[in-house]
C-alpha atoms as a PDB file:
ATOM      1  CA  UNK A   1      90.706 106.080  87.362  1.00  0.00           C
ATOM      2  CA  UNK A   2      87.634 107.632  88.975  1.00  0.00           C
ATOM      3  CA  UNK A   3      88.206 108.256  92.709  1.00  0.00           C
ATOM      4  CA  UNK A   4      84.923 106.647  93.507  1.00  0.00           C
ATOM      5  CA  UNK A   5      86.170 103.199  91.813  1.00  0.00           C
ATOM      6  CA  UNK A   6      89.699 103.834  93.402  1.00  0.00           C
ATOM      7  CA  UNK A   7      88.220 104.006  97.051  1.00  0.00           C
ATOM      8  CA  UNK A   8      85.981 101.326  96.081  1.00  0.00           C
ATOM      9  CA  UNK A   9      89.073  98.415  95.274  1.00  0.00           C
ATOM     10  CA  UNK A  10      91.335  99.772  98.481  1.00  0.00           C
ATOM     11  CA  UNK A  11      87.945  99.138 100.484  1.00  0.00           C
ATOM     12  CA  UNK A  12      87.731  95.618  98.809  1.00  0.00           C
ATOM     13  CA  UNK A  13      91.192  95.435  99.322  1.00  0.00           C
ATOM     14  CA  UNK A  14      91.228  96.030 103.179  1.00  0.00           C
ATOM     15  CA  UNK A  15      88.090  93.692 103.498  1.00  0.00           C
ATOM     16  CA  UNK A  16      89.801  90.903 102.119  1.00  0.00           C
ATOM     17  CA  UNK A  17      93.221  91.046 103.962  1.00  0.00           C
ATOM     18  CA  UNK A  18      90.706  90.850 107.113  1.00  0.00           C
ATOM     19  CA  UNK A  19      88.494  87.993 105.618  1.00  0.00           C
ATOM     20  CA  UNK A  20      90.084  85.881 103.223  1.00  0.00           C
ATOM     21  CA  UNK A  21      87.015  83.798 102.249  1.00  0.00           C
ATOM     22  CA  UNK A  22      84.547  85.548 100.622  1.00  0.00           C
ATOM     23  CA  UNK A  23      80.903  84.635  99.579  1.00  0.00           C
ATOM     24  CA  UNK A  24      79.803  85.065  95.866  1.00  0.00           C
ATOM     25  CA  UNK A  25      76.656  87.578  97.198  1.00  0.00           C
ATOM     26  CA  UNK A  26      79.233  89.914  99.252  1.00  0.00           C
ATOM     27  CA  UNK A  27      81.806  89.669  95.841  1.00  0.00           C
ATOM     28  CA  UNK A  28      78.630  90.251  93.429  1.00  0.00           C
ATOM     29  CA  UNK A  29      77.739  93.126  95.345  1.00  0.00           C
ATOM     30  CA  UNK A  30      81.117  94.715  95.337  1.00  0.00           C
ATOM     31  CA  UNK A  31      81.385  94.052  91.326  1.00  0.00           C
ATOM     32  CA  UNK A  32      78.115  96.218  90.495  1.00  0.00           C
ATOM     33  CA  UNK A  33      79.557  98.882  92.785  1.00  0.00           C
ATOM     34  CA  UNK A  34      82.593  98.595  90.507  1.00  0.00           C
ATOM     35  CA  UNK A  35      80.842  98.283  87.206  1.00  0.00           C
ATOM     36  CA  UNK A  36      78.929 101.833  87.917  1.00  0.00           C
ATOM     37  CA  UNK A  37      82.207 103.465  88.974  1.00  0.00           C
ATOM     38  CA  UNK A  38      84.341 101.668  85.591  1.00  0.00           C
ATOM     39  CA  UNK A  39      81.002 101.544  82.916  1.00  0.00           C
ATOM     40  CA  UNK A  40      83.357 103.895  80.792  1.00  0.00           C
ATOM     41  CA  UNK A  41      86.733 101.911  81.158  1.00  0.00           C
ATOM     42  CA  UNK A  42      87.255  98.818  78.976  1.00  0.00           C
ATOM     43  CA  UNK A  43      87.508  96.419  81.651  1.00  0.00           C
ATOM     44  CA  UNK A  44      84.131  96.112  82.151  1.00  0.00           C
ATOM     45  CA  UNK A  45      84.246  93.153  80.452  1.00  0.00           C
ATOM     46  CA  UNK A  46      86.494  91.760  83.302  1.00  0.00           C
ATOM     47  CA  UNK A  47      84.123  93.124  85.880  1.00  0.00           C
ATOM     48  CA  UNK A  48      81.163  90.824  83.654  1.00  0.00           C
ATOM     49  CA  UNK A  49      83.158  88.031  83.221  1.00  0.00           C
ATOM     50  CA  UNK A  50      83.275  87.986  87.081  1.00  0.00           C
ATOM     51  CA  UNK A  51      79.786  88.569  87.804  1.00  0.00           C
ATOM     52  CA  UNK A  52      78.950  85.721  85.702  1.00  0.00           C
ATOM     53  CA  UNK A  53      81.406  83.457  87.864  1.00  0.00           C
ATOM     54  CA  UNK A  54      79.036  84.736  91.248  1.00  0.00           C
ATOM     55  CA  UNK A  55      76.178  82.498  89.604  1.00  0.00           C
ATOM     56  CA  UNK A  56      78.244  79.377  89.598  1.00  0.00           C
ATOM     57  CA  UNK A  57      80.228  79.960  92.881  1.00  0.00           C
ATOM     58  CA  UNK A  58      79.879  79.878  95.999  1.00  0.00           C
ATOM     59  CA  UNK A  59      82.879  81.078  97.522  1.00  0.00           C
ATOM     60  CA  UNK A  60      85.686  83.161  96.677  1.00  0.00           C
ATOM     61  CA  UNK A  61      89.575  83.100  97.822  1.00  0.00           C
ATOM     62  CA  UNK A  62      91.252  86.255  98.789  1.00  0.00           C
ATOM     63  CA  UNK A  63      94.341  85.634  96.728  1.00  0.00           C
ATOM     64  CA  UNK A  64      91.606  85.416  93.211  1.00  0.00           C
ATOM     65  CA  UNK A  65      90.148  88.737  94.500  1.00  0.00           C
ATOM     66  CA  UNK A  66      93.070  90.774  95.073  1.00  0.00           C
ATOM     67  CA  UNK A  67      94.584  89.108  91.480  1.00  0.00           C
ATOM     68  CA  UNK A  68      91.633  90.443  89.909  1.00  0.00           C
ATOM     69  CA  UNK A  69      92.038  93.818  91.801  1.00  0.00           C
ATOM     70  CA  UNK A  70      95.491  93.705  90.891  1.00  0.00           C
ATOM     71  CA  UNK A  71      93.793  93.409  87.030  1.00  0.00           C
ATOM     72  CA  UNK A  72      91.067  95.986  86.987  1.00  0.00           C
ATOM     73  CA  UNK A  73      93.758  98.870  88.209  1.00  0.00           C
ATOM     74  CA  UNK A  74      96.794  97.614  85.894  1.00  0.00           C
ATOM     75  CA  UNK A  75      93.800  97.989  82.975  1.00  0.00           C
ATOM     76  CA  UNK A  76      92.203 101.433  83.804  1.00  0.00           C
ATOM     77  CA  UNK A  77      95.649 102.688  84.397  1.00  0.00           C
ATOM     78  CA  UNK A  78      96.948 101.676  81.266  1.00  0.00           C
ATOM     79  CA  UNK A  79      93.609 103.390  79.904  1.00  0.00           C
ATOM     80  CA  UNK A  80      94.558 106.539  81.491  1.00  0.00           C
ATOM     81  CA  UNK A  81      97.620 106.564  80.367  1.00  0.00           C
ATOM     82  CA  UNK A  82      96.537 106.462  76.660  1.00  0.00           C
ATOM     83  CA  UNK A  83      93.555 109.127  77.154  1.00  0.00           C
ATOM     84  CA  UNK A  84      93.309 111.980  75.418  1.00  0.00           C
ATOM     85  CA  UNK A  85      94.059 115.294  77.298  1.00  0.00           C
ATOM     86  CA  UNK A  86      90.813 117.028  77.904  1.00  0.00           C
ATOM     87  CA  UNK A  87      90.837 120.541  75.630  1.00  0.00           C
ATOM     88  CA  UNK A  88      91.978 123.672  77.405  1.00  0.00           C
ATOM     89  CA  UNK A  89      89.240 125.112  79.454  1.00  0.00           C
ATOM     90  CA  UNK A  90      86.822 122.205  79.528  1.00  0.00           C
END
């Protein structure tokens, strides 16, 4: 996983053990941080699923965030884990 995206979820992380309520504009703005730092991992569609939930919502619990944190990482590692070693010297 890129470090940018990685930084970006323990951030989220840490913000949401100190506020457990969340509203959909804060978690909307933290999913299009993600989707530019995972456009090339397959669980963008995850990331989209969620940012269509931020019309309909209002609030979001901590417990659904860190889930779906919990989600996103077990997917791009799994990704990772199946890439393709770059060529020597690249």
């Amino acid at each position: 996983m890129e470090a940018e995206a990685r930084e970006q979820i323990e951030q989220w992380r840490a913000e949401t053990a100190e506020k457990p309520l969340q509203s959909a504009q804060v978690v909307q703005d933290r999913l299009l941080d993600l989707y530019s730092a995972l456009r090339a991992y397959p669980v963008i569609g995850q990331v989209e699923e969620w940012l269509g939930l931020t019309r309909e919502r209002s609030l979001f619990d901590g417990q659904e965030i860190t889930d779906f944190l919990d989600e996103i990482e077990a997917g791009v590692a799994v990704d990772d884990t199946f890439a393709a070693p770059e060529p020597a010297g690249a």
